[in-house]
Protein backbone atom coordinates (compact mmCIF):
# COMPACT_ATOMS: atom_id res chain seq x y z
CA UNK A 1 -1.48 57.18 12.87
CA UNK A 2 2.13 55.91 12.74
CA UNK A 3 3.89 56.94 15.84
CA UNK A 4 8.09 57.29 14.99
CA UNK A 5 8.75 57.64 18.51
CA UNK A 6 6.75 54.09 19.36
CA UNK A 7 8.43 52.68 15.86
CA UNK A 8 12.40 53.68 17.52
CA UNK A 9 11.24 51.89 20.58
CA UNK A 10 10.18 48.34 18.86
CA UNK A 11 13.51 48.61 16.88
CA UNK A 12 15.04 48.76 19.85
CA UNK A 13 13.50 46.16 22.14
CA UNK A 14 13.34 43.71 19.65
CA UNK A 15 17.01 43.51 19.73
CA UNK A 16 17.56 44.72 23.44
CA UNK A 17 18.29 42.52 26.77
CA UNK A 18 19.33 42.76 30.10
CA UNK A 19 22.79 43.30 30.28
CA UNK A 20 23.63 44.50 27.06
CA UNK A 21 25.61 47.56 26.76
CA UNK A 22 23.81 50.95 24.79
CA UNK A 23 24.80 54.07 23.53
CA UNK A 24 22.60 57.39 23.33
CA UNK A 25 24.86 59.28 21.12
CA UNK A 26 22.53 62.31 21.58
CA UNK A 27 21.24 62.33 25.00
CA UNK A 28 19.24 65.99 25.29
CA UNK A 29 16.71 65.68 27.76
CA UNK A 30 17.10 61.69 28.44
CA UNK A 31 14.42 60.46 27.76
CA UNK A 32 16.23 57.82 25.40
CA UNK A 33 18.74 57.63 27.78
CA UNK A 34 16.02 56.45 30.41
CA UNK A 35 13.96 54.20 27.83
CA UNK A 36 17.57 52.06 27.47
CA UNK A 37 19.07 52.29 31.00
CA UNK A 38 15.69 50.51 31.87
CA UNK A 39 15.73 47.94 29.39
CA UNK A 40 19.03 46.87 29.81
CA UNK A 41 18.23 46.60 33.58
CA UNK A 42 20.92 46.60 36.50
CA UNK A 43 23.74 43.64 34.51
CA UNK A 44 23.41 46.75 31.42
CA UNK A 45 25.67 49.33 30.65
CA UNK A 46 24.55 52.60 28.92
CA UNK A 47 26.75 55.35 27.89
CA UNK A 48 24.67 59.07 26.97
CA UNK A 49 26.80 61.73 25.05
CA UNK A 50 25.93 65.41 24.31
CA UNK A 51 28.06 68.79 23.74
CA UNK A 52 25.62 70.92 26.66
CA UNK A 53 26.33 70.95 29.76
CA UNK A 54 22.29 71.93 30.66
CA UNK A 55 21.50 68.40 28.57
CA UNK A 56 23.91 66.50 31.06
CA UNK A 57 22.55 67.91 34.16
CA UNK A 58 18.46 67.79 32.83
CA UNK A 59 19.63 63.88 32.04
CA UNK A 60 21.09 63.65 35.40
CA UNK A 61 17.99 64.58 37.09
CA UNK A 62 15.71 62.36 35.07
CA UNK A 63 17.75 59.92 35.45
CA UNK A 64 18.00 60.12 39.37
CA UNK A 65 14.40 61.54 39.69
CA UNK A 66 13.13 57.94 38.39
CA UNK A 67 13.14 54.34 38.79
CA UNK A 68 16.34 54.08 36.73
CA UNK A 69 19.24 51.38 37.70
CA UNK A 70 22.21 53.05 38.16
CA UNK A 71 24.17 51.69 34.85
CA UNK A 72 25.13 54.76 33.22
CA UNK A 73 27.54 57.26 32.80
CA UNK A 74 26.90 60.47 31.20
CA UNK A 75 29.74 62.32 29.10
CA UNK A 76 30.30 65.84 27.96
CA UNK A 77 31.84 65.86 25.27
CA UNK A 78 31.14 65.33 21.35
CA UNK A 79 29.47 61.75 19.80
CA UNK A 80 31.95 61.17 17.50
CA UNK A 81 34.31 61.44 20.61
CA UNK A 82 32.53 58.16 21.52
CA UNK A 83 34.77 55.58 20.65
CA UNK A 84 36.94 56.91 23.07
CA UNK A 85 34.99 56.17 25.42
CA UNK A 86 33.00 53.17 24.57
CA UNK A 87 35.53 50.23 24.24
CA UNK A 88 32.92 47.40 23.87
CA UNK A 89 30.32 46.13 21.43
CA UNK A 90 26.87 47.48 21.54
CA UNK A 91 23.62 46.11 20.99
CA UNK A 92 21.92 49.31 20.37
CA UNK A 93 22.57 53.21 19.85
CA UNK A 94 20.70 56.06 18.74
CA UNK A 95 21.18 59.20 17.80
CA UNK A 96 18.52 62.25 17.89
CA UNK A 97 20.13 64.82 15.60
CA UNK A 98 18.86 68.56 15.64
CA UNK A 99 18.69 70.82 18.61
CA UNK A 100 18.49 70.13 22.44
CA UNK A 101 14.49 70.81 23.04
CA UNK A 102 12.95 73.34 25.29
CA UNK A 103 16.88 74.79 25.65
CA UNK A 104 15.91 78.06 23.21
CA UNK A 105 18.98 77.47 21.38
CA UNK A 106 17.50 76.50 18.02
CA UNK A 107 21.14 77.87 16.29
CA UNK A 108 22.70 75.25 18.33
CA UNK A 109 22.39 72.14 16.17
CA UNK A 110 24.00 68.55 15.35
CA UNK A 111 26.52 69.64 12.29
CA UNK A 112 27.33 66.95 9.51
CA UNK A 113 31.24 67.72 10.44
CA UNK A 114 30.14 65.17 13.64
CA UNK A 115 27.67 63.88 12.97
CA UNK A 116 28.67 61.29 9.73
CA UNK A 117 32.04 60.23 11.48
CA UNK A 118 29.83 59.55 14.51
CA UNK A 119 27.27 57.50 12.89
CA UNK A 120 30.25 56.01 11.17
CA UNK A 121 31.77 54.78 14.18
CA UNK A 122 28.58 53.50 15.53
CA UNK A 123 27.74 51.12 12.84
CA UNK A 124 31.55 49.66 13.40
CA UNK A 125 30.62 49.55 17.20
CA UNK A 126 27.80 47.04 16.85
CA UNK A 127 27.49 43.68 18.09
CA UNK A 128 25.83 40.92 16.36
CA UNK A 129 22.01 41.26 16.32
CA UNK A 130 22.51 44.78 16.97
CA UNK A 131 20.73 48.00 15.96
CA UNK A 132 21.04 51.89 15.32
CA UNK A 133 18.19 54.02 14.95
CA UNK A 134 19.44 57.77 13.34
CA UNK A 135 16.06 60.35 14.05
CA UNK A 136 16.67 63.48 11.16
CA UNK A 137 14.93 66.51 11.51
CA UNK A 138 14.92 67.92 8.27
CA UNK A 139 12.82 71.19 8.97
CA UNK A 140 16.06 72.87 8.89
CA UNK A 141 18.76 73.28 6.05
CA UNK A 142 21.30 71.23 8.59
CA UNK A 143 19.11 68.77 9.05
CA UNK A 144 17.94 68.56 5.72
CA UNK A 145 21.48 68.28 4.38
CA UNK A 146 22.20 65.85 7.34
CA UNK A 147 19.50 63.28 6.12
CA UNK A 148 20.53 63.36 2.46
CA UNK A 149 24.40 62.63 3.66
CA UNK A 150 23.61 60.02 5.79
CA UNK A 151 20.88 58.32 2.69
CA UNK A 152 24.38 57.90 0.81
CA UNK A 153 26.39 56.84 3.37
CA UNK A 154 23.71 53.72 4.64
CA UNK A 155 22.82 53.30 1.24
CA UNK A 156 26.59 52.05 0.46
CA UNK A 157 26.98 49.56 3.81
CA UNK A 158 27.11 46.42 2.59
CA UNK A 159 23.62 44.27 2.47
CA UNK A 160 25.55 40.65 3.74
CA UNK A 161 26.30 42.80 6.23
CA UNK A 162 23.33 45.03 7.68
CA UNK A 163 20.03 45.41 6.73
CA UNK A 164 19.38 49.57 6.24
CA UNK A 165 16.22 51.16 6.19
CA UNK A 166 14.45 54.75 5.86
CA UNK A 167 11.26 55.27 7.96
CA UNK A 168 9.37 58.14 6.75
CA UNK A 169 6.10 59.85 5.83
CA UNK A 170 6.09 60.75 2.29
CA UNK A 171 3.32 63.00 1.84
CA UNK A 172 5.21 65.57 4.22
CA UNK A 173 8.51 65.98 3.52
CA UNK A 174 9.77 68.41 6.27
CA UNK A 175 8.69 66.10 9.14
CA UNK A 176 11.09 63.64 11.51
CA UNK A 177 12.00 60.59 9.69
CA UNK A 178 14.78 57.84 10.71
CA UNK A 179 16.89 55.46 9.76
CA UNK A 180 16.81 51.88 11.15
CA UNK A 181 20.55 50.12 11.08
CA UNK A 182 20.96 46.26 11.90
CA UNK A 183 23.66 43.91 12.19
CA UNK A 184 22.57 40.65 10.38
């Protein structure tokens, strides 16, 4: 059974090394947060964004609570704030679009209004031999319209460029799916 979760993760690593600098444009609970402070080790850099201030502090404490180096920095504020914030190159980013989990606030959800100039200024914030993974969640009408907005936009990056691809399960359309972005 195809795992996305385990699919986001080889993206990753196979372009991820110590001291490279990472982005988790949508950190909710952290657990991507964690999964990229750890592989970019104690020489890394990884800057976590979200809009709640309960997804900051549940990051914190994972974060803290585990074997993490101390190589990140966790901002309040909005991911297409992010280049603002994030002055260097990156070798990898992702973004989890929806709703924070196990926060009850299921209203309370990425908007396209964000979410496309965010993703746009990702893909200009990558390094050479870099990659973005985008997770969609189209269960939802956001989401739904989310994932068909962000098909056109990848669809028109240039292929000298990047290499774009669209990892999902076609006999069942409302589940997760994501996009795979790299920097050739």
């Amino acid at each position: 059974m195809l795992d996305l979760l385990e699919m986001h993760k080889s993206f990753l690593t196979a372009h991820l090394r110590p001291g490279d600098v990472a982005v988790d444009f949508t950190m909710g609970n952290g657990h991507d947060t964690e999964f990229l402070s750890k592989t970019v080790g104690d020489t890394g850099k990884v800057y976590a964004f979200d809009i709640q201030e309960l997804a900051v502090e549940s990051t914190r404490k994972r974060l803290s609570g585990s074997d993490c180096p101390r190589n990140w920095e966790l901002i309040l504020a909005s991911h297409d704030r992010a280049p603002e914030f994030v002055r260097e190159k990156i070798r990898a980013g992702i973004f989890n679009l929806g709703y924070l989990p196990g926060s009850g606030k299921k209203e309370l959800t990425t908007m396209r209004e964000t979410t496309l100039p965010a993703v746009a200024s990702a893909v200009d914030m990558l390094g050479e031999d870099a990659v973005l993974i985008v997770a969609v969640y189209p269960g939802h009408p956001e989401g739904k319209a989310e994932g068909e907005e962000l098909q056109k936009y990848f669809s028109s990056l240039s292929k000298y460029k990047y290499t774009a691809a669209e990892i999902k399960l076609v006999n069942s359309p409302t589940s997760p799916y994501f996009f795979a972005i790299e920097t050739k």
